[in-house]
Protein backbone atom coordinates (compact mmCIF):
# COMPACT_ATOMS: atom_id res chain seq x y z
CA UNK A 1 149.18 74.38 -32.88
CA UNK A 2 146.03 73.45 -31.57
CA UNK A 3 145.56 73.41 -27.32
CA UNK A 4 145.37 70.14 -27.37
CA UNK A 5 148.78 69.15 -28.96
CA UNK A 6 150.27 71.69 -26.47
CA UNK A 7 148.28 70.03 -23.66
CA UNK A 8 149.41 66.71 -24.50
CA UNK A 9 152.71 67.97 -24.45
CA UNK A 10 153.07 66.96 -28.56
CA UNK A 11 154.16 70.23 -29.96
CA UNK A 12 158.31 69.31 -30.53
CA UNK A 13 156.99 65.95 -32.45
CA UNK A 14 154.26 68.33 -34.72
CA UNK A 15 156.97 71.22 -35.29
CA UNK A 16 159.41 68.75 -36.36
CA UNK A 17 156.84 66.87 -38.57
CA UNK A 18 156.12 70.37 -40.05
CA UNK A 19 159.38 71.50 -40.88
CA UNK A 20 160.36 67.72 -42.59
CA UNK A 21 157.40 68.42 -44.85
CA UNK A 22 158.07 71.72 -45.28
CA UNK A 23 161.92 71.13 -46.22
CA UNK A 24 160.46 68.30 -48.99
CA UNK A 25 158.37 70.98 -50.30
CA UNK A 26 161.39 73.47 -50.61
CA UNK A 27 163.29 71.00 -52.56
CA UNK A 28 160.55 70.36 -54.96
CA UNK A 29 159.46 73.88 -55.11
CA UNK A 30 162.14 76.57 -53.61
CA UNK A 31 160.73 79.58 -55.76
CA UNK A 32 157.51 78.95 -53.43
CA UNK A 33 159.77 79.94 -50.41
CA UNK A 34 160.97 83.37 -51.15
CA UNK A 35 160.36 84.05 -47.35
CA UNK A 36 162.17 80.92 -46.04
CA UNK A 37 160.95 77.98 -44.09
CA UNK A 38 159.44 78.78 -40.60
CA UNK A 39 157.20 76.95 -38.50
CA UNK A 40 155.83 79.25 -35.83
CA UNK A 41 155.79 77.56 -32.06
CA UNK A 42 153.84 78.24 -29.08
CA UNK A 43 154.87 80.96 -26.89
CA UNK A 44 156.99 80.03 -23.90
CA UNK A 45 155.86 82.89 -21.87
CA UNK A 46 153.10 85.44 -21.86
CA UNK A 47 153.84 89.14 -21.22
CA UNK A 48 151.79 91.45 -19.79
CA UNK A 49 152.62 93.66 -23.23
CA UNK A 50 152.95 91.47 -26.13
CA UNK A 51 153.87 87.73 -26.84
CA UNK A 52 157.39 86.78 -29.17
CA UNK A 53 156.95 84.47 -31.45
CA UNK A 54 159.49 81.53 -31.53
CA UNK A 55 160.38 79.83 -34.68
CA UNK A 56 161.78 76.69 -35.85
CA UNK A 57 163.76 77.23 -38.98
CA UNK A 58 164.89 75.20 -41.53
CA UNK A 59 168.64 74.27 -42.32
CA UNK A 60 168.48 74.19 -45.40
CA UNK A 61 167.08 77.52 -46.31
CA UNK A 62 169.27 79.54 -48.69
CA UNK A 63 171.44 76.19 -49.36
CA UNK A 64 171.88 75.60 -53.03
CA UNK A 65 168.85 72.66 -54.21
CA UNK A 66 170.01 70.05 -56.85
């Protein structure tokens, strides 16, 4: 995400545009996504070790593809 879509306060509508186009890239091309679909958000906190990563996964990971 770039600091200005986390400024504006735009980073749920981005992730979720992410994850719809990455979901219409699994069906078309699952063998591409041996690792699964993740889009990787901002942190919600900074420690004074290490930041977690949060991720928004995809439901339909794993799920059979017609």
């Amino acid at each position: 995400m770039t600091p200005s879509t986390v400024h504006e306060g735009r980073v749920k509508a981005v992730a979720t545009k992410r994850l719809e186009t990455m979901e219409k890239a699994f069906k078309q091309f699952p063998e591409r996504f041996s690792r699964g679909i993740k889009v990787q958000l901002p942190a919600t906190e900074v420690g004074s070790i290490s930041l977690r990563a949060v991720y928004l996964q995809s439901s339909t990971y794993g799920q059979k593809v017609d």
